[in-house]
PDB file of N, CA and C in Angstrom:
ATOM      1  N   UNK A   1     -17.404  20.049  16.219  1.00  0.00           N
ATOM      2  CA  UNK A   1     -18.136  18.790  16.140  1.00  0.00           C
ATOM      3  C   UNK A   1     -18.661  18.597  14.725  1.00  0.00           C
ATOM      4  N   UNK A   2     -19.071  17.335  14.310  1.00  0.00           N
ATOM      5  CA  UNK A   2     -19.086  17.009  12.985  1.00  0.00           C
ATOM      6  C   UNK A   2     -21.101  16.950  13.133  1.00  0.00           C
ATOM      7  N   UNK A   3     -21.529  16.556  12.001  1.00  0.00           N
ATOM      8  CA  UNK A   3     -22.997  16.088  12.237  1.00  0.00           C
ATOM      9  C   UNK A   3     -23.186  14.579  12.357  1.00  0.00           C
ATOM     10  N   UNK A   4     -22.138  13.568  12.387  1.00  0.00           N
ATOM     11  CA  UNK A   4     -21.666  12.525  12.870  1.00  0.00           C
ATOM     12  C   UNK A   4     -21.532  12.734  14.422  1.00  0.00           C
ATOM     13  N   UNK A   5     -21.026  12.998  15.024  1.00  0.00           N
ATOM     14  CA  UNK A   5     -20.433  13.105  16.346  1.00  0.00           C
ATOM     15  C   UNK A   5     -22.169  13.998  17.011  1.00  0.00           C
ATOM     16  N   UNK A   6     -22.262  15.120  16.373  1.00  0.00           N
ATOM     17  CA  UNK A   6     -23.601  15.500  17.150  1.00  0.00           C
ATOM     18  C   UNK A   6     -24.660  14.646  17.369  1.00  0.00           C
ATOM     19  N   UNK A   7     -25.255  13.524  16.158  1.00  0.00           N
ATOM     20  CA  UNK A   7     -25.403  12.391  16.092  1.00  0.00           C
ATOM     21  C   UNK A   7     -25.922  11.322  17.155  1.00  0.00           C
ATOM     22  N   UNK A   8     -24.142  11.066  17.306  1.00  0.00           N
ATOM     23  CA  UNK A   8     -23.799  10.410  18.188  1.00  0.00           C
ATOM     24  C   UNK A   8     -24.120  10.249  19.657  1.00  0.00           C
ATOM     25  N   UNK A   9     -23.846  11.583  19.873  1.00  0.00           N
ATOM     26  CA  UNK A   9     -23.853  12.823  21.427  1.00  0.00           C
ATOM     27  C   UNK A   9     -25.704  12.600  21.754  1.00  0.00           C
ATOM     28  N   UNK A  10     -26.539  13.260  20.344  1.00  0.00           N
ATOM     29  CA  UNK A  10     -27.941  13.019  20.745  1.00  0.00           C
ATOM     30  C   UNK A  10     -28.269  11.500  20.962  1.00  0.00           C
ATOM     31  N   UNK A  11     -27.932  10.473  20.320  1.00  0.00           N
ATOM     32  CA  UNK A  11     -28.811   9.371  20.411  1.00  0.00           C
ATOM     33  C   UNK A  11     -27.958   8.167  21.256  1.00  0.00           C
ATOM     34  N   UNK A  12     -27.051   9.015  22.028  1.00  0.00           N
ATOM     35  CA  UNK A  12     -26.135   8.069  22.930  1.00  0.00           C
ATOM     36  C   UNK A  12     -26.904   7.445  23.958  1.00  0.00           C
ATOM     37  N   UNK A  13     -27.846   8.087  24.675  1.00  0.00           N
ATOM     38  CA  UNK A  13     -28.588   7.097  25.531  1.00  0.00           C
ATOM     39  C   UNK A  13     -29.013   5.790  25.174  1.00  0.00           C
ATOM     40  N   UNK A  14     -29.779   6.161  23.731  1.00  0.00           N
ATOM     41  CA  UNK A  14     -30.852   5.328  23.188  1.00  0.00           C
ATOM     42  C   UNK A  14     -29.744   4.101  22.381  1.00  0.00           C
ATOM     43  N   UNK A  15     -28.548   4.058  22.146  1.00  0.00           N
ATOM     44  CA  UNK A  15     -28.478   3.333  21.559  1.00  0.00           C
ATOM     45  C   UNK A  15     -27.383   2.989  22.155  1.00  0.00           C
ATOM     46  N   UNK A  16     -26.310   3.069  23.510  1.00  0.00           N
ATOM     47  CA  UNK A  16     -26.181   2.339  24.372  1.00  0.00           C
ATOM     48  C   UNK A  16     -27.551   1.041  25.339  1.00  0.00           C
ATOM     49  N   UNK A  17     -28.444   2.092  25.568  1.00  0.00           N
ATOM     50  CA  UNK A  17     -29.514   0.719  26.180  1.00  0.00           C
ATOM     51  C   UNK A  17     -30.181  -0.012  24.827  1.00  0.00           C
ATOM     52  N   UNK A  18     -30.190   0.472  23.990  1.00  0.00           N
ATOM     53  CA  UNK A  18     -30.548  -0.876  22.723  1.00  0.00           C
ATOM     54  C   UNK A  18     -29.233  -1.806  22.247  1.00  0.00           C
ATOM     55  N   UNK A  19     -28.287  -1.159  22.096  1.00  0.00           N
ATOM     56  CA  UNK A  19     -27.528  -2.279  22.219  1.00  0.00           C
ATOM     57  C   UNK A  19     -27.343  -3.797  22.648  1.00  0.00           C
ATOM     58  N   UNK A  20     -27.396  -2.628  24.070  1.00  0.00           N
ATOM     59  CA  UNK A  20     -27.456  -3.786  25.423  1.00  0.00           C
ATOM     60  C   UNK A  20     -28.925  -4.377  25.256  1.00  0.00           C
ATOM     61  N   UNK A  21     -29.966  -3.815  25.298  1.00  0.00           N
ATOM     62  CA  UNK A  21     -31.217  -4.789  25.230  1.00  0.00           C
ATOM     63  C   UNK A  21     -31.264  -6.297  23.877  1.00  0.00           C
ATOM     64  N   UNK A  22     -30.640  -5.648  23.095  1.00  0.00           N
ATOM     65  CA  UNK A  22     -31.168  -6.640  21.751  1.00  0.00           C
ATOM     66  C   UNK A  22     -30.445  -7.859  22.191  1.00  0.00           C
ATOM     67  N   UNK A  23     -28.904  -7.730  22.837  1.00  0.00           N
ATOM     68  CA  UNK A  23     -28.302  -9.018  23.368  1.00  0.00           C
ATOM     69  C   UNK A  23     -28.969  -9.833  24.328  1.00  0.00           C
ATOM     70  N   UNK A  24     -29.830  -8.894  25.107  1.00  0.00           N
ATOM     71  CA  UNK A  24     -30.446  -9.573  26.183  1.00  0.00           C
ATOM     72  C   UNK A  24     -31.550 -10.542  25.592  1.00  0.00           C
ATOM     73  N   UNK A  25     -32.537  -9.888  24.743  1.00  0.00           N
ATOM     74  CA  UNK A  25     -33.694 -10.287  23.830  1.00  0.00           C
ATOM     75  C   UNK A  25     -33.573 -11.579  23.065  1.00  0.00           C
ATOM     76  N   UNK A  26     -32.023 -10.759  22.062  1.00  0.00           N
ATOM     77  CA  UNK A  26     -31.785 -11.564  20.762  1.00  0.00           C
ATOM     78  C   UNK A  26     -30.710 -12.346  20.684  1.00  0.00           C
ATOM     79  N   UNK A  27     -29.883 -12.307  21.474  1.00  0.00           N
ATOM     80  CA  UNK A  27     -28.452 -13.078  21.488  1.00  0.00           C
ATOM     81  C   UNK A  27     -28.562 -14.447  21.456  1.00  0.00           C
ATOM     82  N   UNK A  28     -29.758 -15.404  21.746  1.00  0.00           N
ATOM     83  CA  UNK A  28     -30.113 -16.640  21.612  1.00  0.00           C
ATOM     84  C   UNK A  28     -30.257 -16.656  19.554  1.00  0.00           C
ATOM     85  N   UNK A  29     -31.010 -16.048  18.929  1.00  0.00           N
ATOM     86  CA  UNK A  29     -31.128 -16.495  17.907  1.00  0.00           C
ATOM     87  C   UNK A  29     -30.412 -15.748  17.092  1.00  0.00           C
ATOM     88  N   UNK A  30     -29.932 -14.693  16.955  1.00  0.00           N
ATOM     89  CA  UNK A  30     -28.748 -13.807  16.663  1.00  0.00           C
ATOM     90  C   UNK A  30     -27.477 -13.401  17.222  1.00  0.00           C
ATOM     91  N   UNK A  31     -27.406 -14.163  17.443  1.00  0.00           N
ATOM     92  CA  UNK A  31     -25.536 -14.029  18.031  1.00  0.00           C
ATOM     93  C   UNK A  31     -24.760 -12.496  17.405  1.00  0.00           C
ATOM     94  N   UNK A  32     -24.963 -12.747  16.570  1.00  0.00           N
ATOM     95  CA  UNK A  32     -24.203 -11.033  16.156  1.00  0.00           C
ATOM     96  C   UNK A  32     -24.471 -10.050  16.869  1.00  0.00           C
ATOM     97  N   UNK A  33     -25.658  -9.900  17.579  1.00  0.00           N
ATOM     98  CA  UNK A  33     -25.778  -9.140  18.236  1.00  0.00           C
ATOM     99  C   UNK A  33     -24.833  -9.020  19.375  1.00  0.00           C
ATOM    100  N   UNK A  34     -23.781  -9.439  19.957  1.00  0.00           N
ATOM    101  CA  UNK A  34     -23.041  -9.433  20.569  1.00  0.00           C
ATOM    102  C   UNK A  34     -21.675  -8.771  20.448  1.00  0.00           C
ATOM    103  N   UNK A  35     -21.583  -8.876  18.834  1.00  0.00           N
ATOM    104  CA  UNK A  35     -20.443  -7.763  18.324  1.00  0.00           C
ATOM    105  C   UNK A  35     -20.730  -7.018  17.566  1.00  0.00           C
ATOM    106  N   UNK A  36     -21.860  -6.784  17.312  1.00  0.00           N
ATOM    107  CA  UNK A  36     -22.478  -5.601  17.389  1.00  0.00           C
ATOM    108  C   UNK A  36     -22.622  -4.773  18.364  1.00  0.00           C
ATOM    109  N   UNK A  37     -22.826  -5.284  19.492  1.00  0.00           N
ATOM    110  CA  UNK A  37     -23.098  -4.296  20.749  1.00  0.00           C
ATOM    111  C   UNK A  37     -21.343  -3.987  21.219  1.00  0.00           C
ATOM    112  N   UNK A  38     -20.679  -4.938  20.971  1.00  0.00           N
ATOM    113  CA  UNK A  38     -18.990  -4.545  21.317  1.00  0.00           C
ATOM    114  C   UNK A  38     -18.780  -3.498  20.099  1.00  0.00           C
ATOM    115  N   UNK A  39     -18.972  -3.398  18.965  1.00  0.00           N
ATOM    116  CA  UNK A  39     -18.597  -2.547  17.945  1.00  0.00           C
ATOM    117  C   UNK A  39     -18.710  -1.140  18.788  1.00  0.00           C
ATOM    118  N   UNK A  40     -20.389  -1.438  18.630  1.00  0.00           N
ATOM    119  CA  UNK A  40     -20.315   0.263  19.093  1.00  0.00           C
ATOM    120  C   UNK A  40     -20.082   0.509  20.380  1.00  0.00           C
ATOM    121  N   UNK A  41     -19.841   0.049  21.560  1.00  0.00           N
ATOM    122  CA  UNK A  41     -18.761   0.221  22.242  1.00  0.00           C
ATOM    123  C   UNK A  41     -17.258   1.187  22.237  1.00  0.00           C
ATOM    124  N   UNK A  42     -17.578  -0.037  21.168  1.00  0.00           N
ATOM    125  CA  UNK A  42     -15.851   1.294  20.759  1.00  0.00           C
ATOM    126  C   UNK A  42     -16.216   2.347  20.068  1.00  0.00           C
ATOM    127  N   UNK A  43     -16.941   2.593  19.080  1.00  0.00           N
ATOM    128  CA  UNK A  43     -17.435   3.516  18.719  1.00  0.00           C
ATOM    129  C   UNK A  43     -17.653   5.232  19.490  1.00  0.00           C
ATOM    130  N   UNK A  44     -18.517   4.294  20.479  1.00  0.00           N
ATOM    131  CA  UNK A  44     -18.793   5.268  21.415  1.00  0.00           C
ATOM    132  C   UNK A  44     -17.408   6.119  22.534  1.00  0.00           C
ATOM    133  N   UNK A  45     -16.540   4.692  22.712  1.00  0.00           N
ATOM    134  CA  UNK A  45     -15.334   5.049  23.354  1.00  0.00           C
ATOM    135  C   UNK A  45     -14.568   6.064  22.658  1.00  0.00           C
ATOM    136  N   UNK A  46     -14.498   5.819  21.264  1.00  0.00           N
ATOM    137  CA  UNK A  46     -13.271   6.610  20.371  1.00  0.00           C
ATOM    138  C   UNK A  46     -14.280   8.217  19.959  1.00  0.00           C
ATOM    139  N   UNK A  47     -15.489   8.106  19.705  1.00  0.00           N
ATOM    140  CA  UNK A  47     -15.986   9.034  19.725  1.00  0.00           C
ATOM    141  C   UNK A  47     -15.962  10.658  20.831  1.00  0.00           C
ATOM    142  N   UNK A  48     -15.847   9.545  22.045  1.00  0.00           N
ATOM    143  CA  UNK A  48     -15.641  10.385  23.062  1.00  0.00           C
ATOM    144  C   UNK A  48     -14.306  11.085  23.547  1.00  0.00           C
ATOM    145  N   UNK A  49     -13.037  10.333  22.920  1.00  0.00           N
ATOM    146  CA  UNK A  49     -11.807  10.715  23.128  1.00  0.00           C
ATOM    147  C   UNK A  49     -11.580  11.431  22.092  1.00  0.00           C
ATOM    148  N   UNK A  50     -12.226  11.561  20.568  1.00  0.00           N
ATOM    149  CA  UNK A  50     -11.675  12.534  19.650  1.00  0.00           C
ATOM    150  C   UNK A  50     -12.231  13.613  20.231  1.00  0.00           C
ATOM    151  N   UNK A  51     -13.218  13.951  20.983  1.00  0.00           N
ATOM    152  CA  UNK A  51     -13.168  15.715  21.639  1.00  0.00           C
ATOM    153  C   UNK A  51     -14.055  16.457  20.644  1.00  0.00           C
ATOM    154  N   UNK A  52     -15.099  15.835  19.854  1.00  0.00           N
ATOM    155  CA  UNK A  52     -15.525  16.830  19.086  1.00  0.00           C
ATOM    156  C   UNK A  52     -15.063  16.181  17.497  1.00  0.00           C
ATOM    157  N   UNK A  53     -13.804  15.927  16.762  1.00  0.00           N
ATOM    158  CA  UNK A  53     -13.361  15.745  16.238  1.00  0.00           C
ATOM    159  C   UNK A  53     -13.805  14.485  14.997  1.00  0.00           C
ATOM    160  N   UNK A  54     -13.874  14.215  14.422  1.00  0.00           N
ATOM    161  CA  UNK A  54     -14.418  12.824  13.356  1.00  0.00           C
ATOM    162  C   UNK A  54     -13.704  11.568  13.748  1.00  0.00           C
ATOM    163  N   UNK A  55     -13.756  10.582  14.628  1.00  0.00           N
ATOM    164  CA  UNK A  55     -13.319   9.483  14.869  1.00  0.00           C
ATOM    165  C   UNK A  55     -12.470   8.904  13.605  1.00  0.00           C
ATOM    166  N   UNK A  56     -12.056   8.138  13.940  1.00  0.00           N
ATOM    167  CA  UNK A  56     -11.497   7.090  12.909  1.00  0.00           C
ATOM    168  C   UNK A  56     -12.033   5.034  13.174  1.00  0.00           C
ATOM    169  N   UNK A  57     -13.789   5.418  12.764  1.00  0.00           N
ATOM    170  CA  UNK A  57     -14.374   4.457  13.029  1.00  0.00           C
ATOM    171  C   UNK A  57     -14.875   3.435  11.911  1.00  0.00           C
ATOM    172  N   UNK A  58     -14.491   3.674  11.097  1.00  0.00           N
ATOM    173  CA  UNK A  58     -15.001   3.281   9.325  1.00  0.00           C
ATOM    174  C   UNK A  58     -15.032   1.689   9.766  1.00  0.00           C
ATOM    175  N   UNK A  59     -14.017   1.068  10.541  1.00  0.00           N
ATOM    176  CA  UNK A  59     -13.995  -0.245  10.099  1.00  0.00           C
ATOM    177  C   UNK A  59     -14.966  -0.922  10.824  1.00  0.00           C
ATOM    178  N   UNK A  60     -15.293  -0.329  12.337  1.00  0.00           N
ATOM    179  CA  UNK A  60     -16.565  -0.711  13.038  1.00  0.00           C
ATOM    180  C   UNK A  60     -17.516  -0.603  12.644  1.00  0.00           C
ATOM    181  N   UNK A  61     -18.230   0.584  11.775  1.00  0.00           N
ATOM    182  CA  UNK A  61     -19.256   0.680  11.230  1.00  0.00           C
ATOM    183  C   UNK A  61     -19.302   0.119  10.155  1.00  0.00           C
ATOM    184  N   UNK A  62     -18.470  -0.235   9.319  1.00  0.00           N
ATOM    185  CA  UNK A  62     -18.134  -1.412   8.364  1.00  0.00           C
ATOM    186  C   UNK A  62     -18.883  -2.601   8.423  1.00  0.00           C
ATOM    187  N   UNK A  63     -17.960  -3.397   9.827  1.00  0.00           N
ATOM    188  CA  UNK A  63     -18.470  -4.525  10.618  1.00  0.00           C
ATOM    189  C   UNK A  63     -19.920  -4.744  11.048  1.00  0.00           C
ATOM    190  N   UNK A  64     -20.238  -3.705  11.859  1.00  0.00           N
ATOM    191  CA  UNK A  64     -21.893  -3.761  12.044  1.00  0.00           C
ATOM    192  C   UNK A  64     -22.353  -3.681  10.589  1.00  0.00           C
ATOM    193  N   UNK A  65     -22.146  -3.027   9.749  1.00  0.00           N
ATOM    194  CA  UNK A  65     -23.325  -2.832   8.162  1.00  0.00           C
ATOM    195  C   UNK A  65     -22.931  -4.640   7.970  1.00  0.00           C
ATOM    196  N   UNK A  66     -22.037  -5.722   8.076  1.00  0.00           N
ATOM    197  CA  UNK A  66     -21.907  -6.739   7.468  1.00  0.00           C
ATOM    198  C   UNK A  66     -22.973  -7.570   8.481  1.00  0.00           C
ATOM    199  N   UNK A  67     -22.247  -7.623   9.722  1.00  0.00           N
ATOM    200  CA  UNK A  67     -23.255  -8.283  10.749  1.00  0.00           C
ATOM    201  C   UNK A  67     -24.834  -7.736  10.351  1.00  0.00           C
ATOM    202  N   UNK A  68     -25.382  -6.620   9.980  1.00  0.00           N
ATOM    203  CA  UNK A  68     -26.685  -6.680  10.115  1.00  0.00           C
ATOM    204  C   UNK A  68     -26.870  -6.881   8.520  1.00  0.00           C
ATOM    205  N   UNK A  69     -26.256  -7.677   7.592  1.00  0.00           N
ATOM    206  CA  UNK A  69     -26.513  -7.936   6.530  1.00  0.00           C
ATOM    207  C   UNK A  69     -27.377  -6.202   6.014  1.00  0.00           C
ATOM    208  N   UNK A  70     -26.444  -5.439   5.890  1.00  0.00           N
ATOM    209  CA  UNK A  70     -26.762  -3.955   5.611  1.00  0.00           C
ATOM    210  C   UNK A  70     -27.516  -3.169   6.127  1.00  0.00           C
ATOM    211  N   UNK A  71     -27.831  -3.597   7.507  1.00  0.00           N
ATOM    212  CA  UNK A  71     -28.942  -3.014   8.459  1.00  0.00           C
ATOM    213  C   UNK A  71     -30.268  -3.767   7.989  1.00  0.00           C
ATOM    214  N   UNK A  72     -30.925  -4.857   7.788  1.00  0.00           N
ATOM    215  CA  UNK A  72     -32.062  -5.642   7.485  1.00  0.00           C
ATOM    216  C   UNK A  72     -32.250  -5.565   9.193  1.00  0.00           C
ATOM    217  N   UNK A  73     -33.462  -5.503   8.963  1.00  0.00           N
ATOM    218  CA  UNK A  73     -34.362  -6.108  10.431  1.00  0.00           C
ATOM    219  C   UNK A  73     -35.022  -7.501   9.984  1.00  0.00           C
ATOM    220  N   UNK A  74     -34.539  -8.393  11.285  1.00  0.00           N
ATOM    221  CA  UNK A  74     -34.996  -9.457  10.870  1.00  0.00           C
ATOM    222  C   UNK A  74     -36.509  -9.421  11.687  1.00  0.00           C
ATOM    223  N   UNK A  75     -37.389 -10.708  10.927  1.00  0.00           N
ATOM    224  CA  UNK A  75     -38.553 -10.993  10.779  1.00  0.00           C
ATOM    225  C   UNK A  75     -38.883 -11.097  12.192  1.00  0.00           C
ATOM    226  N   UNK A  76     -37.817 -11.546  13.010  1.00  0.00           N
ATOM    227  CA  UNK A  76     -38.397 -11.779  14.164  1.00  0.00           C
ATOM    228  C   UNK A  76     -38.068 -10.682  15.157  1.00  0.00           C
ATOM    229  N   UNK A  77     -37.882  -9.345  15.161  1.00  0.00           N
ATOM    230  CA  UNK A  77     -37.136  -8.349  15.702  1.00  0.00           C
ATOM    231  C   UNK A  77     -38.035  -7.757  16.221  1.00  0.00           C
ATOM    232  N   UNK A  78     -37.714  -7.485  17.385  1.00  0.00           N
ATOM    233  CA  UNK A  78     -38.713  -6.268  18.282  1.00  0.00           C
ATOM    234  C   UNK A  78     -38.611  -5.216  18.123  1.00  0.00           C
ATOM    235  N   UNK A  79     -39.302  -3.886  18.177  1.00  0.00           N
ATOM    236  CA  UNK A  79     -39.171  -2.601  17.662  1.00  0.00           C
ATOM    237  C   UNK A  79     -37.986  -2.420  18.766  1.00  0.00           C
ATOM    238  N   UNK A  80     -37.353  -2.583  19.953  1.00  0.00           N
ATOM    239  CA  UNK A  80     -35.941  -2.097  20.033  1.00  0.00           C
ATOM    240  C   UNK A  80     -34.722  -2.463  19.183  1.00  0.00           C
ATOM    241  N   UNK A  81     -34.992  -3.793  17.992  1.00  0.00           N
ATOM    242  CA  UNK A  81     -33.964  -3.645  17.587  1.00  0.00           C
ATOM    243  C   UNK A  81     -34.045  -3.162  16.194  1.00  0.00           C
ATOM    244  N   UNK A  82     -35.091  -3.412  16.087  1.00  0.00           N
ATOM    245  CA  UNK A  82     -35.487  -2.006  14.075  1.00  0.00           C
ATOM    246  C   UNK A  82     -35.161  -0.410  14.861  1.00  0.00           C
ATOM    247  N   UNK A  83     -35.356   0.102  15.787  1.00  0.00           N
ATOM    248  CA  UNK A  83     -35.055   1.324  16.256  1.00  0.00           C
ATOM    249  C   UNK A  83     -33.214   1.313  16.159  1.00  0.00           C
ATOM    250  N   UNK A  84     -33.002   0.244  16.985  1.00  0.00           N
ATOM    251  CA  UNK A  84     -31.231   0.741  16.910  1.00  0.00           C
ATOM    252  C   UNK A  84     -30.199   0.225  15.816  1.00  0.00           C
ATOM    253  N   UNK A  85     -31.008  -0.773  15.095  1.00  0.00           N
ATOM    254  CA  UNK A  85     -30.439  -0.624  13.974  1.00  0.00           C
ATOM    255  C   UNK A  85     -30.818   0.366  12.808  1.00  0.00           C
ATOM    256  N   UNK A  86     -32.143   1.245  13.030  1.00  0.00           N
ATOM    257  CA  UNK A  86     -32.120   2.172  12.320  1.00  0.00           C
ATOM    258  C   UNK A  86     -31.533   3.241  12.378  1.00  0.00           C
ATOM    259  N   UNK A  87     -30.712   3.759  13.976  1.00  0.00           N
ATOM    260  CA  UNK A  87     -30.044   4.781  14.364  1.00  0.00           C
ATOM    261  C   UNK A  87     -28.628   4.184  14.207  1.00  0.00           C
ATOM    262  N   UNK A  88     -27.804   3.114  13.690  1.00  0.00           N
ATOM    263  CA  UNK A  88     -26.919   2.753  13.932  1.00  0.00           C
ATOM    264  C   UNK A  88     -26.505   2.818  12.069  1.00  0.00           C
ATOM    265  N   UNK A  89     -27.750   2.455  11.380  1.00  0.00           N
ATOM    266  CA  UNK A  89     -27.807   3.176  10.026  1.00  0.00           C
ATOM    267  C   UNK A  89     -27.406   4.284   9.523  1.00  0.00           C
ATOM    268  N   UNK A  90     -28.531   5.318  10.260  1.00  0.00           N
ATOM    269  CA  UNK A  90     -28.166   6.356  10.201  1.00  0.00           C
ATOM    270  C   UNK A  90     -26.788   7.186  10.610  1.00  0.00           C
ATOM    271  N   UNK A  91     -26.308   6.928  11.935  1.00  0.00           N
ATOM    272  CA  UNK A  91     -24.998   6.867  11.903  1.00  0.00           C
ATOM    273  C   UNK A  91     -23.749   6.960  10.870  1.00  0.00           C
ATOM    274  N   UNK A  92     -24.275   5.522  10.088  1.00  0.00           N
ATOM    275  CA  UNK A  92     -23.182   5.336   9.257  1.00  0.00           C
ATOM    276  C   UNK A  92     -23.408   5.633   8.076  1.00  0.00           C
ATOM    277  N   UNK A  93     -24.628   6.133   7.686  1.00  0.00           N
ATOM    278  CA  UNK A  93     -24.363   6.846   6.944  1.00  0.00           C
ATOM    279  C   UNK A  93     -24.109   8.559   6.870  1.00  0.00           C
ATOM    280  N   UNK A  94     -24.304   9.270   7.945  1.00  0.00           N
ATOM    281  CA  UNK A  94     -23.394  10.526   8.275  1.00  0.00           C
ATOM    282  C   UNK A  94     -22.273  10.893   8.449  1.00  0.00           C
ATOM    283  N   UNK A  95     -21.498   9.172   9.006  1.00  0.00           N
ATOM    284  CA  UNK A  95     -20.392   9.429   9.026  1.00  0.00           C
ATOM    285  C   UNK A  95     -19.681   9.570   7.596  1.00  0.00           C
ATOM    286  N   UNK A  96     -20.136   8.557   6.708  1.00  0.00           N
ATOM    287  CA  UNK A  96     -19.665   8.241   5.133  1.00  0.00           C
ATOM    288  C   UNK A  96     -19.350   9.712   4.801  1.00  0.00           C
ATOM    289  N   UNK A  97     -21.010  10.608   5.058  1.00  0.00           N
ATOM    290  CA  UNK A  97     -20.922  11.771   4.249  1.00  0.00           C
ATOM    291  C   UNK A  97     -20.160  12.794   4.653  1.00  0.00           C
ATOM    292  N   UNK A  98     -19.933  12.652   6.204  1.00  0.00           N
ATOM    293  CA  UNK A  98     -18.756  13.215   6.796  1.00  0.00           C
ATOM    294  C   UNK A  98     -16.934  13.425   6.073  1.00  0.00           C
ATOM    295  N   UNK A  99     -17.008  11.858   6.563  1.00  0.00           N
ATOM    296  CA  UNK A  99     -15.682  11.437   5.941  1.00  0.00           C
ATOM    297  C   UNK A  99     -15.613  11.618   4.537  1.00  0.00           C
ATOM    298  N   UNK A 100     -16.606  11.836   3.646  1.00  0.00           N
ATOM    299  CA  UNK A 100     -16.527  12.063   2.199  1.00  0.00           C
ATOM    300  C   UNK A 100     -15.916  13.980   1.986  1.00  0.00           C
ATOM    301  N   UNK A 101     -17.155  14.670   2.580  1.00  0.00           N
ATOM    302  CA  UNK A 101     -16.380  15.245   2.242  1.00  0.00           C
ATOM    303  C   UNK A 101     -15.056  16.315   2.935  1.00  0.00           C
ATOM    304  N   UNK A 102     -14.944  15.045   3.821  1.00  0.00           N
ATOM    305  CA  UNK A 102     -13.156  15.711   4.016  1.00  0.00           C
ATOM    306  C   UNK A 102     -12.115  15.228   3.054  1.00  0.00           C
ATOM    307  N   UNK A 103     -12.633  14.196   2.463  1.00  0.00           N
ATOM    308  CA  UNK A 103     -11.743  13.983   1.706  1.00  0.00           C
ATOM    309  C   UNK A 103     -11.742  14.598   0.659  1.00  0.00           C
ATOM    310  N   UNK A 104     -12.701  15.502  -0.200  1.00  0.00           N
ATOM    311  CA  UNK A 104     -13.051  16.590  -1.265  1.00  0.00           C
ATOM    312  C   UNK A 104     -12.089  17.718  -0.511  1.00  0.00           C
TER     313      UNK A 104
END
């Protein structure tokens, strides 16, 4: 397992039900939140089929860093969605350092 994927594994509860909550909350005035919550979806799907292994998720976590205009919490955000966009941050950036240095 990577420290990406362990990550993942720990904060899978919390950021499957924030996902899903912020659409419920925020999907009226933030729409992104909707493919955002499909992103990591897959995320979570491909995570679980590499077995341990480093996904090949760069372009989803890509997508969410654009949708949340680089992870910003907006002004009007409830602490569930500064929480899962701060773990969805963090994420991506473990994975970076992951994927960095396999490529070294």
């Amino acid at each position: 397992m990577t420290a990406f994927t362990d990550y993942l594994t720990d904060h899978a509860e919390q950021l499957d039900l924030g996902t899903l909550a912020i659409t419920r909350a925020h999907g009226t005035h933030h729409p992104e939140v909707f493919e955002i919550r499909k992103r990591y979806e897959t995320i979570r799907d491909r995570v679980a089929l590499a077995d341990g292994a480093q996904p090949q998720i760069g372009e989803e976590l890509a997508r969410i860093r654009s949708l949340t205009n680089g992870y910003t919490i907006p002004d009007d955000a409830c602490s569930t969605l500064a929480a899962t966009y701060r773990m969805l941050e963090e994420a991506h950036r473990m994975y970076e350092s992951t994927d960095e240095r396999r490529v070294q």
